[in-house]
C-alpha atoms as a PDB file:
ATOM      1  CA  UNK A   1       0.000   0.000   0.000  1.00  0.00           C
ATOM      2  CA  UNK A   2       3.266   2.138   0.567  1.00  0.00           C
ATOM      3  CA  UNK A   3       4.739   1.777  -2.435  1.00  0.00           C
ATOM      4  CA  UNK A   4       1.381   2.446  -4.416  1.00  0.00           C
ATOM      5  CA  UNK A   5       0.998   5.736  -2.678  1.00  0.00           C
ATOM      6  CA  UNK A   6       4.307   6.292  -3.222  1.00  0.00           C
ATOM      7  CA  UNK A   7       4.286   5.627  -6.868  1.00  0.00           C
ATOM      8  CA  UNK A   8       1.141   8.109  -7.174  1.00  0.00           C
ATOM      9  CA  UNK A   9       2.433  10.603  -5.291  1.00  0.00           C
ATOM     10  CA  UNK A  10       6.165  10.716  -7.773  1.00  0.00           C
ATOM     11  CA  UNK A  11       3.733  10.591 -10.571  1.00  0.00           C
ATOM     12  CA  UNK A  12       2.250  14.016  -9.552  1.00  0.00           C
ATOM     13  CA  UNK A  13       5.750  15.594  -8.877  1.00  0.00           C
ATOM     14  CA  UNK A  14       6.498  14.919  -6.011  1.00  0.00           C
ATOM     15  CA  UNK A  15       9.800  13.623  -4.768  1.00  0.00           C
ATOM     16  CA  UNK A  16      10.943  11.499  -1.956  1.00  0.00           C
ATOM     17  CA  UNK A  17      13.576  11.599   0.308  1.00  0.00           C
ATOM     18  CA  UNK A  18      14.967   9.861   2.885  1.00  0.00           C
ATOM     19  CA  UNK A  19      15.497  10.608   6.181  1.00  0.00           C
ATOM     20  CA  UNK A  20      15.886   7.179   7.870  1.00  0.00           C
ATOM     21  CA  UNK A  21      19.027   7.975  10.698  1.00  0.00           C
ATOM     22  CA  UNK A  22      20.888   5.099  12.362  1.00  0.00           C
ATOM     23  CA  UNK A  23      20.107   3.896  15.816  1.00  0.00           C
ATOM     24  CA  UNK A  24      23.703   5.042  16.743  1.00  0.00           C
ATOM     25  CA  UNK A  25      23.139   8.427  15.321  1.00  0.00           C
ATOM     26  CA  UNK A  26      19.291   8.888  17.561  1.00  0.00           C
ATOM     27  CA  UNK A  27      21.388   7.515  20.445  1.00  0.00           C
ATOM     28  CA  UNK A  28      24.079   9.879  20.666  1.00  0.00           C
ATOM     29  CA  UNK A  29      22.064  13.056  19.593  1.00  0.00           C
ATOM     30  CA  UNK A  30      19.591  12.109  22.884  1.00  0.00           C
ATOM     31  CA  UNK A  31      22.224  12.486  25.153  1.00  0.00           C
ATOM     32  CA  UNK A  32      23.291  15.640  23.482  1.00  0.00           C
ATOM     33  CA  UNK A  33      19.965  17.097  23.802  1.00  0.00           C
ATOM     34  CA  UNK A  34      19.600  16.004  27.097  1.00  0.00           C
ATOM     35  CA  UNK A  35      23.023  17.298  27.973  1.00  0.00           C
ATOM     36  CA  UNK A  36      21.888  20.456  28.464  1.00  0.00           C
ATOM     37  CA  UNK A  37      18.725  20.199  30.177  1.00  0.00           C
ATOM     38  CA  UNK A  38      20.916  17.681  32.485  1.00  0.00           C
ATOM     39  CA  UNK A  39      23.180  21.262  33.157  1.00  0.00           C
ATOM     40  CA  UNK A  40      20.514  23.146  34.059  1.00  0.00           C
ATOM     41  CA  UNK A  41      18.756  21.141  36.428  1.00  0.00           C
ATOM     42  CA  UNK A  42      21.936  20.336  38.363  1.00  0.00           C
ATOM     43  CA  UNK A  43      22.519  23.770  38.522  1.00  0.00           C
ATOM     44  CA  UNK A  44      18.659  24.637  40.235  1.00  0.00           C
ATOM     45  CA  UNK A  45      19.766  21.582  42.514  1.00  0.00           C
ATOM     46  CA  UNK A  46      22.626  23.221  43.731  1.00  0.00           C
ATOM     47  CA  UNK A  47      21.540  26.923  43.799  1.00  0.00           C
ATOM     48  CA  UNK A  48      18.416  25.421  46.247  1.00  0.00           C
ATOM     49  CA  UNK A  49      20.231  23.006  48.040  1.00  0.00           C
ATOM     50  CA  UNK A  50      23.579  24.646  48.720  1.00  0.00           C
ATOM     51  CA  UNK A  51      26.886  23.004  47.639  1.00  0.00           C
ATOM     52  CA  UNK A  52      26.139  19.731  49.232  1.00  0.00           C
ATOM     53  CA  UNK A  53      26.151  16.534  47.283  1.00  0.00           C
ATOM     54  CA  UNK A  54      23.943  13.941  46.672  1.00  0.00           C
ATOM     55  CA  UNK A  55      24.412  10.846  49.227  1.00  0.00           C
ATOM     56  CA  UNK A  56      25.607   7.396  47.571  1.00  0.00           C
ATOM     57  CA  UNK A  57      22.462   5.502  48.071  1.00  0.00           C
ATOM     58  CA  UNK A  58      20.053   8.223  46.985  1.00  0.00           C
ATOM     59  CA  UNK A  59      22.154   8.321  43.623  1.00  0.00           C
ATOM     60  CA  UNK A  60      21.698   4.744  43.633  1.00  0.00           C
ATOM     61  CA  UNK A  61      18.476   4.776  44.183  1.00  0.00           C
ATOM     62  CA  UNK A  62      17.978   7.582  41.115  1.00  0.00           C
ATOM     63  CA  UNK A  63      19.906   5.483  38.784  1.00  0.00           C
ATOM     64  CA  UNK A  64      17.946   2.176  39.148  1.00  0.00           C
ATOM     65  CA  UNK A  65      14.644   4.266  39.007  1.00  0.00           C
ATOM     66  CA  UNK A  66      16.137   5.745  35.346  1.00  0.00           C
ATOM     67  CA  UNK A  67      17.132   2.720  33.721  1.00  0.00           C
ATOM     68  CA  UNK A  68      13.749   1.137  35.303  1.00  0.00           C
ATOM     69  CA  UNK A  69      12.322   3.968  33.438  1.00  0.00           C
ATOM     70  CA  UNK A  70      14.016   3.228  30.378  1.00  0.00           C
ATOM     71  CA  UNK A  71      12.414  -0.477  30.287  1.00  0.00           C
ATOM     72  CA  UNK A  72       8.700   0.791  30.985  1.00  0.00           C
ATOM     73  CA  UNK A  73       9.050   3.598  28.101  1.00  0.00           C
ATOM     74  CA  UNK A  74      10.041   1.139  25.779  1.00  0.00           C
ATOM     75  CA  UNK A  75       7.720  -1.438  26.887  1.00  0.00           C
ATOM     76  CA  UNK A  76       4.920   1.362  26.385  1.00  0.00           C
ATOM     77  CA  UNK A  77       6.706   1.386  22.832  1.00  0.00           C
ATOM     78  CA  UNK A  78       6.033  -2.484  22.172  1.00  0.00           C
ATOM     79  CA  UNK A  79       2.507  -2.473  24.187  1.00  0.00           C
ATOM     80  CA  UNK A  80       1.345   0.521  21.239  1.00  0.00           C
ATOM     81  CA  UNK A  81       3.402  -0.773  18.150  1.00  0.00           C
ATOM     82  CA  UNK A  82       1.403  -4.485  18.918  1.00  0.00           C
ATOM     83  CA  UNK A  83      -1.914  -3.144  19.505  1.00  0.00           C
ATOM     84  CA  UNK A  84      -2.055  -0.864  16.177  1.00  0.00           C
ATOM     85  CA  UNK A  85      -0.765  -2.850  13.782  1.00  0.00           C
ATOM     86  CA  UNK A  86      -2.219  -4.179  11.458  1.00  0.00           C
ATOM     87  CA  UNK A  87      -0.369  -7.856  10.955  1.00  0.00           C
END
């Protein structure tokens, strides 16, 4: 069904391009765009907080709840991408 839509769409001048990027390339431009935001929010923990640091378990504790994050997010991913497709 694409490629027929495709093939009707070239036929009436338009062109196609494509803009497929690697998984590398969506990888490393996340954490570049997240950099930043990262920055800022450090800096608002510090400014309210003082100059004191984050204790070792509570960093612990925020790093298991990210990548524990990262596995429901992309399970929300699969959950979606199963329910609306259509084979």
């Amino acid at each position: 069904m694409f490629l027929e839509k495709k093939a009707a769409l070239e036929a009436e001048g338009f062109e196609a391009h494509d803009l497929t990027i690697s998984a590398v390339y969506a990888n490393v431009m996340a954490v570049v765009l997240a950099l930043p935001i990262l920055l800022v929010l450090l800096a608002v923990f510090v400014w309210k907080n003082g100059h004191g640091s984050i204790s070792s378990p509570m960093l612990l504790v925020v790093l298991v709840l990210y990548f524990l994050l990262i596995v429901v997010h992309e399970a929300i991913h699969g959950l979606f991408w199963s329910f609306f497709r259509k084979k």
